[in-house]
N, C-alpha and C. Protein backbone atom coordinates (compact mmCIF):
# COMPACT_ATOMS: atom_id res chain seq x y z
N UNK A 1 -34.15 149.26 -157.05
CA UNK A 1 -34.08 148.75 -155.70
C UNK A 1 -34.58 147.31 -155.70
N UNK A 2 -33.69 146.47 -155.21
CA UNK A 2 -33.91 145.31 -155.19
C UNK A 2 -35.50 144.78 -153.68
N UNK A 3 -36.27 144.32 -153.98
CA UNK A 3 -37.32 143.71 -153.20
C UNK A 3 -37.41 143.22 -152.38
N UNK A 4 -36.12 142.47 -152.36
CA UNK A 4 -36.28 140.85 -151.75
C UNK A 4 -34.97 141.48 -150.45
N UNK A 5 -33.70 142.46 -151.01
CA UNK A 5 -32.62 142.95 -149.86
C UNK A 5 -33.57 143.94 -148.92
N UNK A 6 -34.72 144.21 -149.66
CA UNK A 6 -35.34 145.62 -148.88
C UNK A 6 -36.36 144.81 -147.51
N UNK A 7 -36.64 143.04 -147.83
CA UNK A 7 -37.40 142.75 -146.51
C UNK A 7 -36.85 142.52 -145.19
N UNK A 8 -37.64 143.32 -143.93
CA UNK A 8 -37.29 142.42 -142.98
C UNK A 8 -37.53 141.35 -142.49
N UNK A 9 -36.72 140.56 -141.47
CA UNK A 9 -37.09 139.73 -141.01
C UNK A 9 -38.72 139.42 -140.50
N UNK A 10 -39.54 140.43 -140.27
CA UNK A 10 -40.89 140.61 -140.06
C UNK A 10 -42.16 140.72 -141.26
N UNK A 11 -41.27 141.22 -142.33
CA UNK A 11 -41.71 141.26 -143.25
C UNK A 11 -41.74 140.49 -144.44
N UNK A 12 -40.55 139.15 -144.06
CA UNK A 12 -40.71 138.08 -144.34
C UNK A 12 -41.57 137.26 -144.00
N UNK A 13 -41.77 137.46 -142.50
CA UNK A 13 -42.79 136.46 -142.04
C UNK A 13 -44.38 136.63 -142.59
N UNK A 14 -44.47 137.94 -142.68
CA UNK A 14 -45.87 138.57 -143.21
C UNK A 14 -46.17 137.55 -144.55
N UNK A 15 -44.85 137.51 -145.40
CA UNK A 15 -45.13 136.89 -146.33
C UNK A 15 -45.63 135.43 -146.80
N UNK A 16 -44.67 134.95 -145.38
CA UNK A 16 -44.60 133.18 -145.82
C UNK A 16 -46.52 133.37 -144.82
N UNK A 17 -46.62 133.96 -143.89
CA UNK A 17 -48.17 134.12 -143.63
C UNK A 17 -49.35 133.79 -145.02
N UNK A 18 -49.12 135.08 -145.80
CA UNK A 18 -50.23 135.31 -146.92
C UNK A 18 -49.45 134.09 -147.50
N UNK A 19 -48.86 133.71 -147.89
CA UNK A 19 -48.77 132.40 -148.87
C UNK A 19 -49.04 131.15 -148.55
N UNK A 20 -49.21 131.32 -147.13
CA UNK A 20 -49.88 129.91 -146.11
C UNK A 20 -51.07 129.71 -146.31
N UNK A 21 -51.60 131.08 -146.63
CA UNK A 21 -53.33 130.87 -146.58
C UNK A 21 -53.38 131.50 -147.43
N UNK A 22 -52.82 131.52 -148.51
CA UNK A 22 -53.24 131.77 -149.91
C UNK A 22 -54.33 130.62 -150.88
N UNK A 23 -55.30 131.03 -151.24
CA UNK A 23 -55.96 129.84 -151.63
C UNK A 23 -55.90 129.52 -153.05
N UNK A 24 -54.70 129.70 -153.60
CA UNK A 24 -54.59 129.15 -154.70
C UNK A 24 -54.49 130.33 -156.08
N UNK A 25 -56.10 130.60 -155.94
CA UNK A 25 -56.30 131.86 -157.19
C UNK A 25 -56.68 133.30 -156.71
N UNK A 26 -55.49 133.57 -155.63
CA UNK A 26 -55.16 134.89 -155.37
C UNK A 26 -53.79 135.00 -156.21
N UNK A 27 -53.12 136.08 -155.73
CA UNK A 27 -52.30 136.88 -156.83
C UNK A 27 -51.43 136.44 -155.59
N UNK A 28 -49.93 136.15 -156.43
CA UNK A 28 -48.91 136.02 -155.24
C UNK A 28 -48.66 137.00 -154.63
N UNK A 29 -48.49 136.93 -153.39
CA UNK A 29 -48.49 137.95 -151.49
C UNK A 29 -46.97 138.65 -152.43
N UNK A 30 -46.93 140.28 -152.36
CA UNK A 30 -46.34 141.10 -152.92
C UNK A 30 -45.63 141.86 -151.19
N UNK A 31 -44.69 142.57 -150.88
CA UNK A 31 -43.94 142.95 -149.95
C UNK A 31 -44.72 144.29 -149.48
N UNK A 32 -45.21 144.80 -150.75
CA UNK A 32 -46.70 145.64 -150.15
C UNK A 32 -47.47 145.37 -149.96
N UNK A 33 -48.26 144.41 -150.26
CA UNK A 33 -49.65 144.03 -149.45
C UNK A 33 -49.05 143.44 -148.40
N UNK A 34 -47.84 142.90 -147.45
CA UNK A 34 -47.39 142.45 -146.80
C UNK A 34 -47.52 143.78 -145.60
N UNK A 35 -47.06 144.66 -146.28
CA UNK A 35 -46.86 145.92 -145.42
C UNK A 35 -47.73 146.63 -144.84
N UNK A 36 -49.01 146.70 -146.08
CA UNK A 36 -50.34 147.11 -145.87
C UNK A 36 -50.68 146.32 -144.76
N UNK A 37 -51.19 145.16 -145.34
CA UNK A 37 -51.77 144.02 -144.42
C UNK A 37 -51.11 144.02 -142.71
N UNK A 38 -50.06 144.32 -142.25
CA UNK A 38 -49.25 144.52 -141.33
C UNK A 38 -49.82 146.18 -140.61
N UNK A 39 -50.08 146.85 -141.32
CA UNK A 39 -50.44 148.17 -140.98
C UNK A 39 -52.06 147.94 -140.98
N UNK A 40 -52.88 147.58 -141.00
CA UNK A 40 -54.00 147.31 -140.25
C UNK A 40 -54.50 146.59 -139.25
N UNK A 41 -53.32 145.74 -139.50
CA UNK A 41 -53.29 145.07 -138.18
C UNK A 41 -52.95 145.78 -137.16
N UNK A 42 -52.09 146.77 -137.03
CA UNK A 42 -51.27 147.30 -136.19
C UNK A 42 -52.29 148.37 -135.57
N UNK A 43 -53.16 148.80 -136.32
CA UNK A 43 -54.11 150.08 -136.55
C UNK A 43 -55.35 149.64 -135.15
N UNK A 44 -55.59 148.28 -135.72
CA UNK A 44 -56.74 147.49 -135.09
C UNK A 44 -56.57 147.50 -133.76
N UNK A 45 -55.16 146.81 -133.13
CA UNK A 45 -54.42 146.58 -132.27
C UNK A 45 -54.56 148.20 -131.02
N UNK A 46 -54.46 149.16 -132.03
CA UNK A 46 -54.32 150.00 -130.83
C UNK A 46 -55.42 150.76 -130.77
């Protein structure tokens, strides 16, 4: 399964997010920690 056909449009954004404020010597923002990271947010929220 390809990675990159499997994002959404939301889950793109998650990404270019973590790579905005990536500080350099983190590990590049992966489509699961995108997802994770998205799901605690969501958690918090309600």
């Amino acid at each position: 399964m390809d990675e990159v056909s499997d994002q959404t449009p939301s889950d793109q954004a998650w990404l270019r997010f973590l790579r905005a404020n990536n500080p350099g010597n983190a590990p590049e923002p992966t489509l699961r920690l995108a997802q994770l990271l998205q799901r605690i947010c969501e958690r918090r929220r309600a």
